[in-house]
N, C-alpha and C. Protein backbone atom coordinates (compact mmCIF):
# COMPACT_ATOMS: atom_id res chain seq x y z
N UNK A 1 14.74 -10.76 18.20
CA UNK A 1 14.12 -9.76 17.35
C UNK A 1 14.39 -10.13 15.89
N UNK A 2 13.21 -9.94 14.97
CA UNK A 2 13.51 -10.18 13.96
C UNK A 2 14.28 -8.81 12.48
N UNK A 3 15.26 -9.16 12.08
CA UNK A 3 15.52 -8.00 11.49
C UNK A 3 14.67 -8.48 9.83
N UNK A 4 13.92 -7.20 9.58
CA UNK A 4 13.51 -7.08 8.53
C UNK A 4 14.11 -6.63 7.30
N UNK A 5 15.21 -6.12 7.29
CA UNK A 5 16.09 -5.60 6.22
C UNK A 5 16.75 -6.67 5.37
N UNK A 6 16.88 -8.15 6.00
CA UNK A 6 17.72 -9.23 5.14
C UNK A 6 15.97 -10.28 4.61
N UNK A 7 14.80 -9.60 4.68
CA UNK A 7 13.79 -9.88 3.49
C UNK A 7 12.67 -9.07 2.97
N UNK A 8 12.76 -10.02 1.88
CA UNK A 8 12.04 -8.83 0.65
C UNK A 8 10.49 -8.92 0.66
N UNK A 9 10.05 -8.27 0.40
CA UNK A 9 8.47 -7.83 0.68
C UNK A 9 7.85 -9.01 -0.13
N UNK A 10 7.01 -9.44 0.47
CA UNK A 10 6.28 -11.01 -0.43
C UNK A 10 4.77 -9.92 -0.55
N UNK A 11 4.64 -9.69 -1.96
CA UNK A 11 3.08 -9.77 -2.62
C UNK A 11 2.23 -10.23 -3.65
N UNK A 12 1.29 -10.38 -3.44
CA UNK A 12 0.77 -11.31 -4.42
C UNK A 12 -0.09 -9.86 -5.00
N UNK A 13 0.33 -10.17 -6.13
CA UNK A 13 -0.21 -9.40 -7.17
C UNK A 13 -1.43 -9.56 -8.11
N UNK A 14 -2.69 -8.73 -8.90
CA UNK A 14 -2.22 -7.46 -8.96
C UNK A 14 -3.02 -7.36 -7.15
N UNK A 15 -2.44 -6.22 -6.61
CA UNK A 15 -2.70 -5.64 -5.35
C UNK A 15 -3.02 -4.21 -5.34
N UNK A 16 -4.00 -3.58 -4.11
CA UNK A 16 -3.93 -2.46 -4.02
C UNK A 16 -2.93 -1.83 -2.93
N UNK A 17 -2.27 -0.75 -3.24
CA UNK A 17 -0.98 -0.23 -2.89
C UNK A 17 -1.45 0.81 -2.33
N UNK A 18 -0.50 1.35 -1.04
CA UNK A 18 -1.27 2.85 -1.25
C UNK A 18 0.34 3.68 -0.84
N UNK A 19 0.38 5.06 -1.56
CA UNK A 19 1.54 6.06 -1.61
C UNK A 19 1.17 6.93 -0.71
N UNK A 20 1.84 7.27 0.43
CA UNK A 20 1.78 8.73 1.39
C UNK A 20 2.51 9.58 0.85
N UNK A 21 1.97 10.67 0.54
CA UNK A 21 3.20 11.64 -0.05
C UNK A 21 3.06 13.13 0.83
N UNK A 22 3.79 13.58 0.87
CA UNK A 22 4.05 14.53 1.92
C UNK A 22 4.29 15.91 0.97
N UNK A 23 3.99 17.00 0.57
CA UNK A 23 4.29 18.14 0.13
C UNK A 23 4.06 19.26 0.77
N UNK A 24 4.05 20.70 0.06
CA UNK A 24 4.03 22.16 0.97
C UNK A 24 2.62 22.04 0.91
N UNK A 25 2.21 23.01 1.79
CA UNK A 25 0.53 23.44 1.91
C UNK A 25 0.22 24.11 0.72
N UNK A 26 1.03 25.23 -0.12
CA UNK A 26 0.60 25.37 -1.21
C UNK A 26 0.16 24.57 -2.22
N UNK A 27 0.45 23.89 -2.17
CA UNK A 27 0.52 22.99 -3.60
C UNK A 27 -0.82 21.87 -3.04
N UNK A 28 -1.31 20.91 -4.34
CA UNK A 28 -2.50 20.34 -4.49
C UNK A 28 -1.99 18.74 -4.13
N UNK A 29 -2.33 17.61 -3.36
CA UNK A 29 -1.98 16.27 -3.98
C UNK A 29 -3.01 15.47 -4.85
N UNK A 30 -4.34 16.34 -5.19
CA UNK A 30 -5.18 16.17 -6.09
C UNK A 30 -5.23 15.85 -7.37
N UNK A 31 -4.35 17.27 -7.72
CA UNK A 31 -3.82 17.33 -9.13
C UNK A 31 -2.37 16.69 -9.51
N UNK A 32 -1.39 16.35 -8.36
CA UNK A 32 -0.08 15.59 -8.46
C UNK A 32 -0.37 14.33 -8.88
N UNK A 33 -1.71 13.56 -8.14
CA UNK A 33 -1.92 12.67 -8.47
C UNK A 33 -2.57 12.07 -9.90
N UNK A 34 -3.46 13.20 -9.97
CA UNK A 34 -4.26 13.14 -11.73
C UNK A 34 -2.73 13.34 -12.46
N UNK A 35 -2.06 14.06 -11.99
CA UNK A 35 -0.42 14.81 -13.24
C UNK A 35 -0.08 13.24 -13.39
N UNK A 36 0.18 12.66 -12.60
CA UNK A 36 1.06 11.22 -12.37
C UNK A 36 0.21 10.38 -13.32
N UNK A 37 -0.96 9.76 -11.92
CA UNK A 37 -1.64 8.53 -12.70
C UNK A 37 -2.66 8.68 -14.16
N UNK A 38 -2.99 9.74 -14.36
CA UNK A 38 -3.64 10.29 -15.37
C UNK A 38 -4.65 9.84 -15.49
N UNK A 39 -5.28 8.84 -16.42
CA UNK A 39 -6.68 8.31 -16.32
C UNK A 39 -6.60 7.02 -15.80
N UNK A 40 -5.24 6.50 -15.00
CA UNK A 40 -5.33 5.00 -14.46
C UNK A 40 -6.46 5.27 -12.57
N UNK A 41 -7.00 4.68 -12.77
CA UNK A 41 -7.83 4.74 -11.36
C UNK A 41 -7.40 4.55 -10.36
N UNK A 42 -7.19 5.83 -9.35
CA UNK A 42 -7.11 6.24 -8.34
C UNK A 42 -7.83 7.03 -7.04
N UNK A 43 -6.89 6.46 -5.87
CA UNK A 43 -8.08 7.21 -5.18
C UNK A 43 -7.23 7.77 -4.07
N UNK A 44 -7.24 9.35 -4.07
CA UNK A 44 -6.35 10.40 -3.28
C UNK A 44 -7.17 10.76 -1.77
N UNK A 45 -6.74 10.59 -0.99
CA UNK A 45 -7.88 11.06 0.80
C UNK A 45 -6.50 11.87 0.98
N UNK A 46 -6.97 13.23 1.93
CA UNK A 46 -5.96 13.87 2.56
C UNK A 46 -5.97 13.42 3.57
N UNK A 47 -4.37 12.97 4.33
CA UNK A 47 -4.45 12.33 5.57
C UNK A 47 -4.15 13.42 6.61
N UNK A 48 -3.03 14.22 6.66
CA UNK A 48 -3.01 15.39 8.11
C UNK A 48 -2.24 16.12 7.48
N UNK A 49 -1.99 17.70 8.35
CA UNK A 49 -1.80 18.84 8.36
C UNK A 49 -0.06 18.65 9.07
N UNK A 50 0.76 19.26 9.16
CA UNK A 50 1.99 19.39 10.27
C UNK A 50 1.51 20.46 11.15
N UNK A 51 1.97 20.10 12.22
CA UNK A 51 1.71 21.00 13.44
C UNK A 51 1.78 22.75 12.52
N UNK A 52 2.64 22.73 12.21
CA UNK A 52 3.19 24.29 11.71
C UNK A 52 2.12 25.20 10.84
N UNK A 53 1.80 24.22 10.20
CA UNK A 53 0.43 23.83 8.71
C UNK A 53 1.25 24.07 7.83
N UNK A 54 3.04 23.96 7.60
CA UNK A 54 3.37 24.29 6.39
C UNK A 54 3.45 22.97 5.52
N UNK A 55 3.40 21.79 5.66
CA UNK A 55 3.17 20.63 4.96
C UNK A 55 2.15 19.89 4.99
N UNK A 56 1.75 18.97 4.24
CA UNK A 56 0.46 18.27 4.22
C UNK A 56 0.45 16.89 3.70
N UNK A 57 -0.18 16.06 3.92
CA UNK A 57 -0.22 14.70 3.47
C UNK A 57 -1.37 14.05 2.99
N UNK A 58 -1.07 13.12 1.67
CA UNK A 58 -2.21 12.82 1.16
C UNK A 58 -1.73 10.91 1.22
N UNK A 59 -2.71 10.18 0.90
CA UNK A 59 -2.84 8.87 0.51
C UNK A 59 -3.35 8.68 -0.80
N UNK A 60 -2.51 8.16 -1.84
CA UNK A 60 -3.23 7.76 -2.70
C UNK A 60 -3.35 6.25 -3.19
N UNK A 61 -4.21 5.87 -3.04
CA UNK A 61 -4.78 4.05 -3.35
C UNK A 61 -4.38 3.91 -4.70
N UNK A 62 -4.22 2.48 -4.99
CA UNK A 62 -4.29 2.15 -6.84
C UNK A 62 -3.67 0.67 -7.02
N UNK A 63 -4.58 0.40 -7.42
CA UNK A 63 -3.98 -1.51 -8.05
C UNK A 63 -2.53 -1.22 -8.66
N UNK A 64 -1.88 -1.92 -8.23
CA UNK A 64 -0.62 -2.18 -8.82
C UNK A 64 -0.73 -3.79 -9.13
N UNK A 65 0.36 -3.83 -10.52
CA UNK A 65 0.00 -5.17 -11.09
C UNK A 65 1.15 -5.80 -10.87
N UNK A 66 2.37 -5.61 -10.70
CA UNK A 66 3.82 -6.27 -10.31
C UNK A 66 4.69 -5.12 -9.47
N UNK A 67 5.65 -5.51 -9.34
CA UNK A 67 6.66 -5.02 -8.66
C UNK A 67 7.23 -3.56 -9.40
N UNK A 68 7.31 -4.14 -10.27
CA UNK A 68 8.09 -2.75 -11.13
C UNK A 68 7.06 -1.81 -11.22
N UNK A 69 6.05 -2.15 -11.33
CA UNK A 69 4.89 -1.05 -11.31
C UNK A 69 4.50 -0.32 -9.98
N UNK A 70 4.32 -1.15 -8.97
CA UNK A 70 4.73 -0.87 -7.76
C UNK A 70 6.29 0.88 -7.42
N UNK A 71 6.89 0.13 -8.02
CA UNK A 71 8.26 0.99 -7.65
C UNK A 71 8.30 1.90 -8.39
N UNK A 72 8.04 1.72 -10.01
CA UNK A 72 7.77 2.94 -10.91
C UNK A 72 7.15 4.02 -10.49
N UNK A 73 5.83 3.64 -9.73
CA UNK A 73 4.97 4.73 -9.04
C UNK A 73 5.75 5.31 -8.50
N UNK A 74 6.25 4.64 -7.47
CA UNK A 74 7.24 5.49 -6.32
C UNK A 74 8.16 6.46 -6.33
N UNK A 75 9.16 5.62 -7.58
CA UNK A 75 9.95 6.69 -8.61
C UNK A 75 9.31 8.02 -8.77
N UNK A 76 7.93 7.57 -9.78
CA UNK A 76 8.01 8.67 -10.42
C UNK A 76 6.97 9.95 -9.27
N UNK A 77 6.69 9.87 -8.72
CA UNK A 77 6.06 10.29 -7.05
C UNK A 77 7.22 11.01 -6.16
N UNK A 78 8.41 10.40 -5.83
CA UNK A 78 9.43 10.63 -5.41
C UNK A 78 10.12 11.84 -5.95
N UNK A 79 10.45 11.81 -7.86
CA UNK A 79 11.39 13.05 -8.08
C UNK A 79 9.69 14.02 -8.56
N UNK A 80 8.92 13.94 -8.21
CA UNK A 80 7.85 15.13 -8.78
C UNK A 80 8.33 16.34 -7.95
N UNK A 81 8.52 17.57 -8.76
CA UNK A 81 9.20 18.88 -7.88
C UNK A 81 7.97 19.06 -6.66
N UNK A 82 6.78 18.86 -7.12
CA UNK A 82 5.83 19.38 -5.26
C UNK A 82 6.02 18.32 -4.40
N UNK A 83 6.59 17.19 -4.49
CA UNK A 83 6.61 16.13 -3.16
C UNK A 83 8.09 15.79 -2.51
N UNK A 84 7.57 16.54 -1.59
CA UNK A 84 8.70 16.63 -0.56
C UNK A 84 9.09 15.10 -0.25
N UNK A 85 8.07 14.31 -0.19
CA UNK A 85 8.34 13.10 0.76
C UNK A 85 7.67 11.74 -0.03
N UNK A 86 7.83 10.63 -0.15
CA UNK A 86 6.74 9.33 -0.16
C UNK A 86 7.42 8.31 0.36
N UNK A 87 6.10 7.80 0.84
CA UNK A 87 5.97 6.93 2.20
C UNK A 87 5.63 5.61 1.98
């Protein structure tokens, strides 16, 4: 079996990336995503509901041009107060 944890993600850049982010049903990943990427071009699809319907999941697409940009997203996706989760 191969363990994947002792290597690092090989991409050739710029690439399109895509973020799962997971938040409450109240809240929008529409507008999290316009709050974030602002006028950089993106593209948000809602992916599913939780059994319960109290959480929800979106995908959002977007060229990333290096690594740090890559992870920056993630960062800044990660501490946003409506996202519970990214994927």
């Amino acid at each position: 079996m191969i363990d994947l944890n002792n290597h690092k993600l090989e991409l050739i850049y710029p690439c399109e990336w895509c973020y799962k982010i997971v938040i409450h049903d109240e809240h929008d990943g529409h507008h999290i995503a316009k709050e974030i990427f602002q006028e950089r071009p993106h593209k948000v699809i809602h992916s599913k509901v939780s059994s319960k319907g109290k959480y929800k999941s979106f995908n959002i697409e977007l060229l990333v041009h290096n690594d740090d940009d890559r992870t920056h997203y993630h960062k800044i996706l990660h501490e946003h107060k409506d996202v519970k989760m990214v994927l």
